[in-house]
Structures are given as C-alpha cells and as structure tokens.
N, C-alpha and C. Protein backbone atom coordinates (compact mmCIF):
# COMPACT_ATOMS: atom_id res chain seq x y z
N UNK A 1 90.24 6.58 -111.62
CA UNK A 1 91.55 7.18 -111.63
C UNK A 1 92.58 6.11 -111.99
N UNK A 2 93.74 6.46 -112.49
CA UNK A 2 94.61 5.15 -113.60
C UNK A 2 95.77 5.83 -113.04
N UNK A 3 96.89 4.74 -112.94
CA UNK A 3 97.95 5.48 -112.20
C UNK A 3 99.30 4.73 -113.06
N UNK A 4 100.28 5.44 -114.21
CA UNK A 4 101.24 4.81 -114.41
C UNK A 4 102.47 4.72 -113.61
N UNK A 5 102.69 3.73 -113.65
CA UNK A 5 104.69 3.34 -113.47
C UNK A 5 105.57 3.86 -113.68
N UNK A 6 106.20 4.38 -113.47
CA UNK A 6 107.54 5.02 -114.55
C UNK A 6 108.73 3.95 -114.47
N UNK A 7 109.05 3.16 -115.54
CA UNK A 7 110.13 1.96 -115.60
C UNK A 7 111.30 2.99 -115.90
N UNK A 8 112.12 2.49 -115.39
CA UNK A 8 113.79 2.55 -115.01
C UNK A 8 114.03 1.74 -115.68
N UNK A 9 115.21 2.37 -116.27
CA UNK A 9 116.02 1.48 -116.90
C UNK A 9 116.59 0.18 -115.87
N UNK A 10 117.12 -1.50 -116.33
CA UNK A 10 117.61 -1.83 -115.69
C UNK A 10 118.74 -2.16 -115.97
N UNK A 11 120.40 -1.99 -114.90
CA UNK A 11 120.88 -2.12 -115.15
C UNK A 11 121.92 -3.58 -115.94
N UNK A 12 122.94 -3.28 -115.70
CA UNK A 12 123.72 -4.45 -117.06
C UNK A 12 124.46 -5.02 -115.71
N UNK A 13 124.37 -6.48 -115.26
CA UNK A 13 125.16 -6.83 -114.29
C UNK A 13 126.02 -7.94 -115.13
N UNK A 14 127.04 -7.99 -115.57
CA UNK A 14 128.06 -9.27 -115.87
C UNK A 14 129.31 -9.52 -115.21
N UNK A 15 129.36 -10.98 -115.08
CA UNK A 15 130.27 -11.63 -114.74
C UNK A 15 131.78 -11.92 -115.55
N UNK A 16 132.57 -11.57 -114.98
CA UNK A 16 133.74 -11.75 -116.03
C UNK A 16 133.98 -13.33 -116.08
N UNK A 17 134.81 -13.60 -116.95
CA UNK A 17 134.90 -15.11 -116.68
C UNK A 17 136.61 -15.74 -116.62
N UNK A 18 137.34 -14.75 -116.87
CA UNK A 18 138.76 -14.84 -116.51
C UNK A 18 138.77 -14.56 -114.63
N UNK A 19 138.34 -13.60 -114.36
CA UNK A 19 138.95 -13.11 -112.59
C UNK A 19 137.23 -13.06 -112.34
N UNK A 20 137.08 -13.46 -111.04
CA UNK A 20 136.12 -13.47 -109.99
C UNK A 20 135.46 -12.00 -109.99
N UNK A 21 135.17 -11.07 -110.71
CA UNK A 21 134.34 -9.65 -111.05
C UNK A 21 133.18 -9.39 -111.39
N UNK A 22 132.46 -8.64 -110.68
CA UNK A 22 130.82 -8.48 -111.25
C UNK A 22 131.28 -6.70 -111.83
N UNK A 23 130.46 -6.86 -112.71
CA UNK A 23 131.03 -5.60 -113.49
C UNK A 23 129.05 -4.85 -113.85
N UNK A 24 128.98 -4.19 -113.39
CA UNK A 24 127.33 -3.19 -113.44
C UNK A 24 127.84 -2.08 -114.01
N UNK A 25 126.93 -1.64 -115.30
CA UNK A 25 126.45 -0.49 -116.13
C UNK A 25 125.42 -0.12 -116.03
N UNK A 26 125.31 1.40 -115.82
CA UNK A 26 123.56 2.24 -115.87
C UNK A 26 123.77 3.29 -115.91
N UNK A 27 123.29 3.48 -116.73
CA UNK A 27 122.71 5.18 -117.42
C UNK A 27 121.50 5.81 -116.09
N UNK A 28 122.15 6.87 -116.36
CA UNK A 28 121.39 8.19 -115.52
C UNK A 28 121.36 9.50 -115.96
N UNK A 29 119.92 10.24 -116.22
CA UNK A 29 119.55 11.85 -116.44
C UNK A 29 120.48 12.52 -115.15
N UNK A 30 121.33 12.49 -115.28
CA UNK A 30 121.75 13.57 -114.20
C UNK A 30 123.31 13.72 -114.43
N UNK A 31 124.36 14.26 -113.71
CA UNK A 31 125.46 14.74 -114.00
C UNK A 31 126.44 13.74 -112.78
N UNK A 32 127.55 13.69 -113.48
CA UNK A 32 128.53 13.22 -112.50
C UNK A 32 128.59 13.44 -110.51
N UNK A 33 128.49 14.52 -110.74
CA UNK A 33 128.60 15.14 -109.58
C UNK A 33 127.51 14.71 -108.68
N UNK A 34 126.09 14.71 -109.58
CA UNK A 34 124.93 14.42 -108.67
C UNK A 34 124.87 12.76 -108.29
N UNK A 35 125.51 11.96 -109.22
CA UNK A 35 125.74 10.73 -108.68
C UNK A 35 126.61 10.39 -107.76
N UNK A 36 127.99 11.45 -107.78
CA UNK A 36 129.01 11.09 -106.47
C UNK A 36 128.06 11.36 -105.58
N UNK A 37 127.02 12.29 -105.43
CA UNK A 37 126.30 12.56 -104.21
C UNK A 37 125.44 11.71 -103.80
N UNK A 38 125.25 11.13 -103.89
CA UNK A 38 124.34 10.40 -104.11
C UNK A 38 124.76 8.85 -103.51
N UNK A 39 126.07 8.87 -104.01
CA UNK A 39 126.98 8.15 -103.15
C UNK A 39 127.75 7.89 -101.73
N UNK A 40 127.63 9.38 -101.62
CA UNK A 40 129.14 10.32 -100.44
C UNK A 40 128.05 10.80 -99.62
N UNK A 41 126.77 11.05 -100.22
CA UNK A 41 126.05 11.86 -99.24
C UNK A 41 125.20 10.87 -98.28
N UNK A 42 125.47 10.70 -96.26
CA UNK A 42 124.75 9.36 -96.33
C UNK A 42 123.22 9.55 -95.92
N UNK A 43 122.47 10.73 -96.17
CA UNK A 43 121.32 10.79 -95.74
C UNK A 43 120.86 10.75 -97.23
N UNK A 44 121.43 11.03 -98.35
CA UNK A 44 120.88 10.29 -99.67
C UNK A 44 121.26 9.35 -99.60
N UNK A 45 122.23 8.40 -99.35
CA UNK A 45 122.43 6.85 -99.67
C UNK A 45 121.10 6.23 -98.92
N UNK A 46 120.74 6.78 -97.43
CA UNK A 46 120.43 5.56 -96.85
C UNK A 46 118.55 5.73 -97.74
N UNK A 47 118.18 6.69 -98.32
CA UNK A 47 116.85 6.80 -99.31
C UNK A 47 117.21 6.18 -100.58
N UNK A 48 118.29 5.88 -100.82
CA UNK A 48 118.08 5.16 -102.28
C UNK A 48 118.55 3.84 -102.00
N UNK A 49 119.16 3.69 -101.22
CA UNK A 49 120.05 2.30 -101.26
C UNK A 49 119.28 1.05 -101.09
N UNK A 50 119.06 -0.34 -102.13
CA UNK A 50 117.96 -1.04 -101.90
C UNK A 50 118.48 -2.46 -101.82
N UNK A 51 117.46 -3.05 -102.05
CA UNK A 51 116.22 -3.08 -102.53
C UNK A 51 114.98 -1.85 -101.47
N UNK A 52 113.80 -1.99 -102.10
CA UNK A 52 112.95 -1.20 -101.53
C UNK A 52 112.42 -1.14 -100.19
N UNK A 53 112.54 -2.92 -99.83
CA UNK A 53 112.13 -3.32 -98.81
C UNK A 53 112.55 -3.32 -97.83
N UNK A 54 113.91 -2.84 -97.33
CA UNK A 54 115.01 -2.46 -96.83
C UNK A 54 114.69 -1.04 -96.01
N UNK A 55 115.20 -0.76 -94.62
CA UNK A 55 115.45 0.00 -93.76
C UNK A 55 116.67 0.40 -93.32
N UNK A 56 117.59 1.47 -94.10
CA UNK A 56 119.41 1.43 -93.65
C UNK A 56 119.72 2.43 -92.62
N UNK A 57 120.17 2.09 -91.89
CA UNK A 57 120.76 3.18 -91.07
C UNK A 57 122.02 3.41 -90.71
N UNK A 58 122.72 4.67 -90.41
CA UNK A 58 124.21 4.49 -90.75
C UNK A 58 124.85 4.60 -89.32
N UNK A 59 125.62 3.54 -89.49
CA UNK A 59 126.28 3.41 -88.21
C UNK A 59 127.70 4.78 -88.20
N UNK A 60 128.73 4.29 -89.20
CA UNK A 60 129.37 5.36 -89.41
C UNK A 60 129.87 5.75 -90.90
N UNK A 61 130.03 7.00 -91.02
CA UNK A 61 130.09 7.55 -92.76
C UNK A 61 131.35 8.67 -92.93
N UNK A 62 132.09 8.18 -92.46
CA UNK A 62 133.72 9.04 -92.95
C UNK A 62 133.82 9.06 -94.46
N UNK A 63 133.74 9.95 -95.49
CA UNK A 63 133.63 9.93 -97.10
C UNK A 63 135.43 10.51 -97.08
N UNK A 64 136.38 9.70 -97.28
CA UNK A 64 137.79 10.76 -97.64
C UNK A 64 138.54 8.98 -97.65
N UNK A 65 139.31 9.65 -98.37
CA UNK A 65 140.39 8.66 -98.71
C UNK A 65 140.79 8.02 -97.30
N UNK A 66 140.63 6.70 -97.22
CA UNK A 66 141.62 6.21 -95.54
C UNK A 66 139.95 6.35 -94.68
N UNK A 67 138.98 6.82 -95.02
CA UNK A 67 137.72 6.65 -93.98
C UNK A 67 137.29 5.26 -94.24
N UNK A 68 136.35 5.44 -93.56
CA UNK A 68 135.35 3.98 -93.42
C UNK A 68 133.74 4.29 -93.37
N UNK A 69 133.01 3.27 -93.81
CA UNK A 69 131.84 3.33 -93.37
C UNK A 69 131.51 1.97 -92.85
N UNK A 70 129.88 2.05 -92.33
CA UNK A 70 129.05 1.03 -91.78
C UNK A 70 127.38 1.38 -92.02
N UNK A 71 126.97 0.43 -92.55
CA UNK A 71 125.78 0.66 -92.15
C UNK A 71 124.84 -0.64 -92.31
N UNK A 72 123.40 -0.61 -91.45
CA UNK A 72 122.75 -1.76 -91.28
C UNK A 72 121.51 -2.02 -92.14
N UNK A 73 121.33 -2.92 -92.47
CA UNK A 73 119.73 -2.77 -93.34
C UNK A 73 118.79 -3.76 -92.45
N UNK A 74 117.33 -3.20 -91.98
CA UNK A 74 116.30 -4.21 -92.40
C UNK A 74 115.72 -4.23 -92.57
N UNK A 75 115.18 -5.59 -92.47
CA UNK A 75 114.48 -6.23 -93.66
C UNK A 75 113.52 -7.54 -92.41
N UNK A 76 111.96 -7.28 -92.36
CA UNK A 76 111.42 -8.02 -91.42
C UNK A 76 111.75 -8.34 -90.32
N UNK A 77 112.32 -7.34 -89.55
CA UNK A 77 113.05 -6.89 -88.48
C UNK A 77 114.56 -7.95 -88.10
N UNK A 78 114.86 -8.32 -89.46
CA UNK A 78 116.55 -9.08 -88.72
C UNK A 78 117.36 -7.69 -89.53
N UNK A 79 118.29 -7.58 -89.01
CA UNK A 79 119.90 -6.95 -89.32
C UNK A 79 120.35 -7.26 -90.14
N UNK A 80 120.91 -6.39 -91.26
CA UNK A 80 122.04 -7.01 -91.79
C UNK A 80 123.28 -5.66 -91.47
N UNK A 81 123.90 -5.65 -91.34
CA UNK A 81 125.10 -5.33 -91.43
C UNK A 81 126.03 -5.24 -92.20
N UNK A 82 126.55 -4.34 -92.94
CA UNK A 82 127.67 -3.62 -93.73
C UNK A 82 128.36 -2.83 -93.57
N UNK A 83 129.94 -3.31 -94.33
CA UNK A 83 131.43 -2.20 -93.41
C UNK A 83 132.07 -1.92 -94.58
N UNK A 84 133.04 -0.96 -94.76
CA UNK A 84 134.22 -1.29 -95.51
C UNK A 84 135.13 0.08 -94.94
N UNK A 85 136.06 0.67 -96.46
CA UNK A 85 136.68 1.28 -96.61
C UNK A 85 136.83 1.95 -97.16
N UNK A 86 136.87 3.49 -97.51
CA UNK A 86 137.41 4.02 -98.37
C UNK A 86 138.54 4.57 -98.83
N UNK A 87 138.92 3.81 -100.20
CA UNK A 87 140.64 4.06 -100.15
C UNK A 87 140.48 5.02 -101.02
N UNK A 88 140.01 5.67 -102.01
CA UNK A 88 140.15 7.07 -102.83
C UNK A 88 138.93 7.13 -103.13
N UNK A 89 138.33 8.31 -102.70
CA UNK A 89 137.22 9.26 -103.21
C UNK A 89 137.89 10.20 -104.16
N UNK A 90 137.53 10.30 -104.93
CA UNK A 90 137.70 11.39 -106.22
C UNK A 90 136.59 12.24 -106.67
N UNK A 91 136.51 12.98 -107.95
CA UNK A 91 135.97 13.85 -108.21
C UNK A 91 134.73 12.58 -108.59
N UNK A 92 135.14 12.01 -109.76
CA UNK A 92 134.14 10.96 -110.14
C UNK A 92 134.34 9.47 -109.65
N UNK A 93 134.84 9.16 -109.17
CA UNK A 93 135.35 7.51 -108.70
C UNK A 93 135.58 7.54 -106.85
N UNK A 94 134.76 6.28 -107.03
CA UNK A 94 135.14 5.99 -105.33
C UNK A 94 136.06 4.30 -105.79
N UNK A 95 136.44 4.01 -104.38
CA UNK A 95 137.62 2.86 -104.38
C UNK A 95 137.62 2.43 -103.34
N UNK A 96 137.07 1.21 -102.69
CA UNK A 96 136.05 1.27 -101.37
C UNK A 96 136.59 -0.70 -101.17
N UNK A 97 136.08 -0.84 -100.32
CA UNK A 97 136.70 -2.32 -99.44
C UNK A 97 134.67 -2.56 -99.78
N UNK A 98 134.14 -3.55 -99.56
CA UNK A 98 132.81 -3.92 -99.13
C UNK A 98 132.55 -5.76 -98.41
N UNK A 99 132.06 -5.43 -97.31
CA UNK A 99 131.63 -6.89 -96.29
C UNK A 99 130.41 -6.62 -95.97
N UNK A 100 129.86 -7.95 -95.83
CA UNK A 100 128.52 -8.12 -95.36
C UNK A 100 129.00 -8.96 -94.43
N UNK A 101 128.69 -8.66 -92.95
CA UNK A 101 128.94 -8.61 -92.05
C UNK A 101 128.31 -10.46 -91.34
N UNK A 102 127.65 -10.39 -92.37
CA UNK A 102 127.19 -12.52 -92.14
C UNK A 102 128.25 -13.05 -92.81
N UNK A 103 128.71 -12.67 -93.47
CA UNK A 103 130.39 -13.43 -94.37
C UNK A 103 131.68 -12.54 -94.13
N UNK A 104 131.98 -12.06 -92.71
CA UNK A 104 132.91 -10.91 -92.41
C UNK A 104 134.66 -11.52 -93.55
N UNK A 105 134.67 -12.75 -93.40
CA UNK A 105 135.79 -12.76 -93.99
C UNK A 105 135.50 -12.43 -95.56
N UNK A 106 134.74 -12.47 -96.02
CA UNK A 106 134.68 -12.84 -97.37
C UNK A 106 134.72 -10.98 -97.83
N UNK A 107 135.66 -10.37 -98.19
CA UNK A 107 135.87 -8.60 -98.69
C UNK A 107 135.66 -8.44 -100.16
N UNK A 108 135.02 -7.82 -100.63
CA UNK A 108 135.32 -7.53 -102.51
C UNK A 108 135.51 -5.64 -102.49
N UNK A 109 136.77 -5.37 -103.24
CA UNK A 109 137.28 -4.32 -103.69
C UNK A 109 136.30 -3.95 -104.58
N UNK A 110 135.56 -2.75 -104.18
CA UNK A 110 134.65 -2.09 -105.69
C UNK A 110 135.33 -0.50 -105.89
N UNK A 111 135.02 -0.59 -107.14
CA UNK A 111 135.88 0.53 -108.13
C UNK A 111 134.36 1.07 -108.97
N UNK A 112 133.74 2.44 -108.37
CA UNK A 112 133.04 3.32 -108.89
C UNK A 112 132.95 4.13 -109.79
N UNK A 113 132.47 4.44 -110.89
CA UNK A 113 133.11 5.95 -111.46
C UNK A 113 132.20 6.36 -112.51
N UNK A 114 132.31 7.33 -112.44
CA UNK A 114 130.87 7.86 -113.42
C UNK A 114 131.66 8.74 -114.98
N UNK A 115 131.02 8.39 -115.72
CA UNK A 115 131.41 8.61 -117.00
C UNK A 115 130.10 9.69 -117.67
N UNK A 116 130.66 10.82 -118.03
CA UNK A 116 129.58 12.10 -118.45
C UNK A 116 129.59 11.55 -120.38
N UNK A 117 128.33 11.56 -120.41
CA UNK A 117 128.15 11.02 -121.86
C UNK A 117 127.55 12.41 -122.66
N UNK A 118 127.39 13.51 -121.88
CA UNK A 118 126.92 14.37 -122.65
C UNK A 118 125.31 14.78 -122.20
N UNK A 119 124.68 16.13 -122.66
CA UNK A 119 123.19 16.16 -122.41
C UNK A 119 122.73 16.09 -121.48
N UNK A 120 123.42 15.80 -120.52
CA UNK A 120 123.21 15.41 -119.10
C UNK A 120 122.65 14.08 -118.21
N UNK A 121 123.48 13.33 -119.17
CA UNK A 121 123.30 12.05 -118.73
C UNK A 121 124.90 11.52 -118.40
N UNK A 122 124.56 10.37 -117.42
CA UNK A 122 125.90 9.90 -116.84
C UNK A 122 125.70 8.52 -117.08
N UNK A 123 127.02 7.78 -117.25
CA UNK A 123 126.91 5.85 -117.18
C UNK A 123 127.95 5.81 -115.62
N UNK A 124 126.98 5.32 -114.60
CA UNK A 124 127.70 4.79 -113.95
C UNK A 124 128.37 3.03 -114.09
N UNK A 125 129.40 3.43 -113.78
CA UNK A 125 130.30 1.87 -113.73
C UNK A 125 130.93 1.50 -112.62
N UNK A 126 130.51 0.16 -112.21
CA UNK A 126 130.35 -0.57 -111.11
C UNK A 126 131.45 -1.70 -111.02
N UNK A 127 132.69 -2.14 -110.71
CA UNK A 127 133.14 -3.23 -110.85
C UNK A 127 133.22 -3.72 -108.79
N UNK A 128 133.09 -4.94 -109.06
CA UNK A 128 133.42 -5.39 -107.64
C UNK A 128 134.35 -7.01 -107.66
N UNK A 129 135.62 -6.61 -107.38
CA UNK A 129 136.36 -8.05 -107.40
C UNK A 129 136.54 -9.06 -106.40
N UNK A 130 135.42 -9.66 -105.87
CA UNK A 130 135.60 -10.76 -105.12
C UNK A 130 136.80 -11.83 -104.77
N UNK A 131 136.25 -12.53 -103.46
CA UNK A 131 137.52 -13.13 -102.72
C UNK A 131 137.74 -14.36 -104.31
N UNK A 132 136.53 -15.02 -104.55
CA UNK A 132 137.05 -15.97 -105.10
C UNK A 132 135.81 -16.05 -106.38
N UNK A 133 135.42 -17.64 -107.17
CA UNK A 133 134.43 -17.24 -108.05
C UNK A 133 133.45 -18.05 -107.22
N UNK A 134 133.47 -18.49 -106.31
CA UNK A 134 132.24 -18.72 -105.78
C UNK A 134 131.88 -18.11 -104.56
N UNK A 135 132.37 -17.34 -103.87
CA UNK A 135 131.72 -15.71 -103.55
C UNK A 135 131.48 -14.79 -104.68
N UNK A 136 131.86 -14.97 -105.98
CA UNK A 136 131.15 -14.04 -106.86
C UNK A 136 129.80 -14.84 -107.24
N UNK A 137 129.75 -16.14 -107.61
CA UNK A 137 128.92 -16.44 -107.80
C UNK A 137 127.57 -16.65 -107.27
N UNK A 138 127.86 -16.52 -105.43
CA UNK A 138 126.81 -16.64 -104.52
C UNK A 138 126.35 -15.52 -104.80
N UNK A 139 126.91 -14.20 -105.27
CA UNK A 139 126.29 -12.90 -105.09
C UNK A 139 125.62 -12.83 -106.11
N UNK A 140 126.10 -13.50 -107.28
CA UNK A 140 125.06 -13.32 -108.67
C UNK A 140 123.80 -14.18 -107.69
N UNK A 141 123.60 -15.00 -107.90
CA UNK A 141 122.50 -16.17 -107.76
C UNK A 141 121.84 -15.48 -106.08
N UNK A 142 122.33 -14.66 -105.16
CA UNK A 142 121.68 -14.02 -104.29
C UNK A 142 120.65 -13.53 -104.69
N UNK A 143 120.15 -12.77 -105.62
CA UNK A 143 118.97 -12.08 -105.78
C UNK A 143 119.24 -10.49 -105.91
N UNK A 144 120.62 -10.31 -105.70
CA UNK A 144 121.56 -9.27 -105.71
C UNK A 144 121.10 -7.88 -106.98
N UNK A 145 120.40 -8.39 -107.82
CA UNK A 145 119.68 -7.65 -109.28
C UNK A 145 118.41 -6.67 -108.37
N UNK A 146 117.94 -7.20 -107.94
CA UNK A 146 116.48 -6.37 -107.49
C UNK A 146 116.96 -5.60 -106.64
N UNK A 147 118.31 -5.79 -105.21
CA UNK A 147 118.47 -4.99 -104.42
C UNK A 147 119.18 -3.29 -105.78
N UNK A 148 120.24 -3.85 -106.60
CA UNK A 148 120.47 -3.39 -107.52
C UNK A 148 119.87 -2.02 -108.34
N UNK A 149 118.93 -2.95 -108.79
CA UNK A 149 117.93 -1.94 -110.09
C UNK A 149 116.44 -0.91 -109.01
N UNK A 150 116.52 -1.83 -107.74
CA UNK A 150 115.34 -0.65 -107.05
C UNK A 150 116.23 0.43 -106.29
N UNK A 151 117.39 0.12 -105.93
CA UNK A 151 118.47 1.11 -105.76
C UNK A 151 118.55 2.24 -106.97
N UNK A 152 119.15 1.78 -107.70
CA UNK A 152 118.95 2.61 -108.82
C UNK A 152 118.24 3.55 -109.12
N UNK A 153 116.44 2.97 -109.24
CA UNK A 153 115.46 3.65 -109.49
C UNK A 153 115.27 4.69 -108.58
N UNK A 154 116.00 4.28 -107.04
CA UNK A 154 115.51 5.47 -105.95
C UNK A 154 116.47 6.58 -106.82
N UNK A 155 117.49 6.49 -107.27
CA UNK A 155 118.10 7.35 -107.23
C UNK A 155 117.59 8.30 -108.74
N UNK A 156 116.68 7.72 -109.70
CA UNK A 156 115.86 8.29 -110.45
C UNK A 156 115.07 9.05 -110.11
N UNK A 157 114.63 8.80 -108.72
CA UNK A 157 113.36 9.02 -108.61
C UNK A 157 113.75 10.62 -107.90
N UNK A 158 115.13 10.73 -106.99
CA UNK A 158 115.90 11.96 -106.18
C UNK A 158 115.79 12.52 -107.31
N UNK A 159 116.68 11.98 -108.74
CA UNK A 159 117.00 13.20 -109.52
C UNK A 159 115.84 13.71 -110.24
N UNK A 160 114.62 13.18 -110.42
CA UNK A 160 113.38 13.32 -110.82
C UNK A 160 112.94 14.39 -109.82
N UNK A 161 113.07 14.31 -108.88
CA UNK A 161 112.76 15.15 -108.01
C UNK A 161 113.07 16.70 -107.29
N UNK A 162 114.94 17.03 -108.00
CA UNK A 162 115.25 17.96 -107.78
C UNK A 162 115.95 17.43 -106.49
N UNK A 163 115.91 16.66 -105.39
CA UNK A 163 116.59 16.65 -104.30
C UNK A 163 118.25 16.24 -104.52
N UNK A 164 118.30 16.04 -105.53
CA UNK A 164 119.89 15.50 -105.80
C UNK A 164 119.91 16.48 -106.96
C-alpha cells in the first residue's frame, strides 16, 4: 500500500527593509468568508493554528472590534502563551495587537485581509509591524516559517474537508 502527500503551497514571508514589517502571502481554494472563519472561529483556529506539533487552547476569544483574545500552545509539555486585541474585525480584514507572553513587552500590530481572486480562490495577506527590527528579526530567524506554512496547510486540509 503507497500513501501520497498532498504539498501545500508555501507561503511568501518578507521582510520590509524601510519599517520593522513581516509581510506573508498565500493563496487558498476557498472564499473570503471561509478564511475569516477560520480566523474568528476559535474551535477552528485552535485545529489549524501551528506548527503541527503544538496543543492550543483558548483561554479567552471575544471576536468584535475592542475584544481580546488569549490563548496557550504546547509543545513537550511547557506553555506558551498568547494575548492581544482586536481593534476591527470586518467583513474581510482583522486589525489585532499580538504578544507572546515570554516577551510581554515586545507587541506587533497585524493587519489581515483576504483578497477574492476569483474561481474560488482567496490570497490571504498578512502584515505584522513590530516593536523594532530586531524583534522583527528574532521572529524571522525563530523558525516562525514552519509554525506558518503547517498552519496554513491545516487550514487546507478544513477546506479540503468541507468543515470550513
């Protein structure tokens, strides 16, 4: 018995080089809407949200302009911890505060939003503007790509599935 893979696309992570910004592009078979969900919804976030190896659970999930969330990941039984904000949920765009709770001071503003390309595919776009360029840069050189692109793929794998 032979068992294929199905590869995911991976996404486009770049660094700006004027302002402290990680800027992520990725294409998705599915529609705007099913990606805000996917987002907003937190019993789908905490199944796609990665890397793979990861266990999230949500502490708290207010989705509306002025809410907040929290939630914890692990990973070989230590904690990690994550908080922010949400300052505008929209139809297609979220506008959100994000901390990792081992660097509480260190906040980056991310700006979400999904772009309908037609056929039923979507490009999500990812910007996140960090405190400075070397909190952007720790996050590139983190390993930050794999939590990234197996995130992603979960969320291939929902819309592959009909659950999203």
């Amino acid at each position: 018995m032979s068992t294929t893979a199905t590869r995911y696309p991976e996404a486009a992570i770049e660094a700006d080089k004027e302002v402290p910004i990680i800027r992520i592009t990725r294409d998705f078979r599915g529609t705007p809407a099913q990606l805000m969900k996917a987002h907003t919804d937190p019993e789908l976030f905490v199944r796609w949200n990665g890397p793979d190896s990861v266990a999230n659970r949500i502490v708290e999930w207010d989705v509306r302009d002025g809410g907040s969330w929290h939630y914890i990941s692990t990973h070989e039984g230590q904690e990690h911890g994550f908080r922010g904000c949400f300052h505008t949920v929209g139809e297609d765009k979220i506008v959100q505060t994000f901390t990792w709770l081992g660097m509480p001071d260190q906040v980056s503003l991310e700006t979400l939003w999904f772009e309908d390309l037609g056929d039923g595919t979507t490009r999500l776009h990812a910007q996140s503007l960090c405190d400075s360029f070397e909190a952007r840069d720790g996050w590139l050189s983190s390993g930050m790509e794999v939590g990234v692109n197996e995130g992603y793929a979960g969320i291939d794998k929902l819309l592959a599935s009909g659950e999203l």
